[in-house]
Protein backbone atom coordinates (compact mmCIF):
# COMPACT_ATOMS: atom_id res chain seq x y z
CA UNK A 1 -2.07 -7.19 -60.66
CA UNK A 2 -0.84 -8.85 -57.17
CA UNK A 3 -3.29 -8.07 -54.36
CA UNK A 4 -0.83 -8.79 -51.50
CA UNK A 5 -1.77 -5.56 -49.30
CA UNK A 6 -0.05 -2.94 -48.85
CA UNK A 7 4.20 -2.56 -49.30
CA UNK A 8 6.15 -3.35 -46.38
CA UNK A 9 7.78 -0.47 -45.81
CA UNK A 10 4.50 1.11 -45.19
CA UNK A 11 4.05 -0.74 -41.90
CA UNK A 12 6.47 0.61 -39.17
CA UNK A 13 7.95 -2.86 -37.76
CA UNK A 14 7.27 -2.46 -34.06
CA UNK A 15 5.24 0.42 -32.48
CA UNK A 16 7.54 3.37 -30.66
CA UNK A 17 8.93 2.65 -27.51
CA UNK A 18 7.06 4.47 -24.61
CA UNK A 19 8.99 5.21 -21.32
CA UNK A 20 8.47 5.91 -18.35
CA UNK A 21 8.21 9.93 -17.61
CA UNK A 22 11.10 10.92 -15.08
CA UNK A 23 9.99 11.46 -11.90
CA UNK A 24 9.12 14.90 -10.75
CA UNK A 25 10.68 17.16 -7.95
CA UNK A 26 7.82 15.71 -4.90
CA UNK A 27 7.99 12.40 -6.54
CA UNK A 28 11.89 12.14 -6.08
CA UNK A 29 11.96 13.82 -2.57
CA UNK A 30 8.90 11.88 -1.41
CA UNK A 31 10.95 8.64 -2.08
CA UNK A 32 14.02 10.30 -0.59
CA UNK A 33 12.60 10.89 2.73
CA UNK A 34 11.14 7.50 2.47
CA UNK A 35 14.16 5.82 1.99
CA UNK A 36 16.22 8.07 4.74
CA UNK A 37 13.23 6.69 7.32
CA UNK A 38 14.56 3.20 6.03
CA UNK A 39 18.40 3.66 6.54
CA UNK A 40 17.37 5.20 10.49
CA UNK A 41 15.13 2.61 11.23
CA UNK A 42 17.85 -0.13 9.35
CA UNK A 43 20.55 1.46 11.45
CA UNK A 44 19.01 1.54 14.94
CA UNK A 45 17.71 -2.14 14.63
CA UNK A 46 21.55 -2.51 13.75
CA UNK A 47 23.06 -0.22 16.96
CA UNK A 48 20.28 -2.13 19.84
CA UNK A 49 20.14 -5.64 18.61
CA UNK A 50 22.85 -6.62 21.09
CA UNK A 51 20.60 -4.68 24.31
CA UNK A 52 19.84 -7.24 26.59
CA UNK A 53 16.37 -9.61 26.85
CA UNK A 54 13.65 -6.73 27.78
CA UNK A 55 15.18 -4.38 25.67
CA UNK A 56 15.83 -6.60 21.97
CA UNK A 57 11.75 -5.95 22.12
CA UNK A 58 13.05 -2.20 20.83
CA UNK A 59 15.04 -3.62 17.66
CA UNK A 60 12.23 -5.75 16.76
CA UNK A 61 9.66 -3.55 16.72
CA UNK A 62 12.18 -1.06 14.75
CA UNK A 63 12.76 -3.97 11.92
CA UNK A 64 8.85 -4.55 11.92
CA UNK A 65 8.80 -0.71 10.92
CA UNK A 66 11.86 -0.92 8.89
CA UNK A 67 10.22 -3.86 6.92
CA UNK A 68 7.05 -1.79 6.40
CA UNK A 69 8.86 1.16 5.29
CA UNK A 70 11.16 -0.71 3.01
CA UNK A 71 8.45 -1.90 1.27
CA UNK A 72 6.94 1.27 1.35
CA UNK A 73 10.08 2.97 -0.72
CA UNK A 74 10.18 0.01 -3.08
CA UNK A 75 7.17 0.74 -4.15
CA UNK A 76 7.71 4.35 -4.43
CA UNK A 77 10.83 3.72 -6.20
CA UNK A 78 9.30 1.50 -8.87
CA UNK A 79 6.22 3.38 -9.55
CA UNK A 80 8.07 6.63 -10.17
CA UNK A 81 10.70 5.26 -12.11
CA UNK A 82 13.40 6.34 -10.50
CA UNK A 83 17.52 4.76 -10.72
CA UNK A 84 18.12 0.95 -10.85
CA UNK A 85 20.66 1.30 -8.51
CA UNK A 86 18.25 2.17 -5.88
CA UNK A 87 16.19 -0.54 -6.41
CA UNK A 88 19.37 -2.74 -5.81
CA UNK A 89 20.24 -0.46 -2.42
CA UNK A 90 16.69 -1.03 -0.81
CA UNK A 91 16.66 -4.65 -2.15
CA UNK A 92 19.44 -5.30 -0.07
CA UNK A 93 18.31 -3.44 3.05
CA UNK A 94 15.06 -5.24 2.71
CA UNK A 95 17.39 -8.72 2.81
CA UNK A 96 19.47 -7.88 5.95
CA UNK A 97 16.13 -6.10 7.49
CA UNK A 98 13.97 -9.53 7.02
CA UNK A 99 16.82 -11.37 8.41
CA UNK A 100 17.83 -9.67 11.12
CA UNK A 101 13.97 -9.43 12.42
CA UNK A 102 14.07 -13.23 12.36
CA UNK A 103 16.66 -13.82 14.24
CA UNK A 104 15.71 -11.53 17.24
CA UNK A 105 11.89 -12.79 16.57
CA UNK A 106 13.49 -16.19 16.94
CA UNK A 107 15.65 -14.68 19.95
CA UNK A 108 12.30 -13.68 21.49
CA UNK A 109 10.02 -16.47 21.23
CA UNK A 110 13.25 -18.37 22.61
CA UNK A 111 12.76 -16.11 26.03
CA UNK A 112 13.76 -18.24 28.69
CA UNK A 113 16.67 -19.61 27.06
CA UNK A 114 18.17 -16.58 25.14
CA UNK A 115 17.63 -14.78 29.35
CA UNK A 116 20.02 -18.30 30.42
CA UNK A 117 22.53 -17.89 28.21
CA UNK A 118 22.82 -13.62 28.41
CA UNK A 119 22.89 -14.68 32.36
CA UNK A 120 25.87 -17.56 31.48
CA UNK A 121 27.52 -15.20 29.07
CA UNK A 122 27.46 -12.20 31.93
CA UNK A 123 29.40 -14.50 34.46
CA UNK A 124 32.05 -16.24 32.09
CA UNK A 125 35.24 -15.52 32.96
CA UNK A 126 37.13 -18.10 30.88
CA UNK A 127 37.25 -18.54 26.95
CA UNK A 128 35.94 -22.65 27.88
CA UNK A 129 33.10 -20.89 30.18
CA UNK A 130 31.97 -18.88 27.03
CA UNK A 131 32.04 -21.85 24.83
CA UNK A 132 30.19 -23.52 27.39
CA UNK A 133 27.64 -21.17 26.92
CA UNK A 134 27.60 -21.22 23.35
CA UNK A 135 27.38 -24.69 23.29
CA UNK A 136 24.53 -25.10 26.08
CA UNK A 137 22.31 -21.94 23.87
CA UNK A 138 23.26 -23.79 20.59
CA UNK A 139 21.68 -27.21 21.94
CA UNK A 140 18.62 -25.58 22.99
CA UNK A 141 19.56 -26.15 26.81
CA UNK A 142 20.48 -29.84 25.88
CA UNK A 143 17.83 -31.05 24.01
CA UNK A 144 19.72 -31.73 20.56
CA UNK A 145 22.43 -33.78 20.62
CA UNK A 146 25.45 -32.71 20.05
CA UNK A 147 27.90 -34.13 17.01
């Protein structure tokens, strides 16, 4: 008699797979209307980035919010289970959304120098004025050199 334990095909080989229940009704609106709050606040950062000085406060403080609530709906997203796809969408938004609040942070924090060059960029007539400008804002007012 072989004492082996039991035959293999008693043991199943791997336990069932479990998944995720699909979301319910609330669930999937809840992270709807979280997401549309995203795209709005995505968009309007978008529209009033270009506003002048005071005013690119207004698209920073809307891709603050935008990051907040873009984290919010990926969270939402994931816990309920919902499409890949959207996880992708919001993904990207969260990308461009970080980004974009950089650069006007950076814009910001670069006050006196980002007021110069919307002043230069107001009175430039001439395509060589303009680059002027460019080049004078992308120097930091002179302090790097240029190549």
């Amino acid at each position: 008699m072989n004492n082996d334990g039991p035959p293999l095909q008693a043991r199943p080989p791997f336990p069932p797979a479990t998944r995720k229940p699909e979301p319910t009704e609330a669930q999937s609106k809840e992270a709807r209307s979280y997401l549309w709050v995203f795209i709005a606040l995505l968009t309007g950062m978008l529209l009033s980035s270009e506003l002048a000085l005071p005013w690119k406060l207004l698209p920073l403080a809307l891709g603050i919010a935008a990051m907040v609530v873009g984290i919010m709906t990926m969270v939402k997203i994931v816990r309920y289970g919902m499409h890949r796809m959207l996880r992708v969408i919001v993904s990207m938004g969260l990308a461009a959304t970080a980004f974009m609040t950089l650069g006007l942070a950076a814009m910001v924090a670069l006050w006196p120098m980002t007021a110069r060059y919307e002043a230069c960029m107001q009175s430039a007539l001439t395509v060589q004025a303009t680059e002027s400008c460019i080049k004078d804002y992308t120097s930091f007012g002179g302090m790097l050199p240029q190549p």
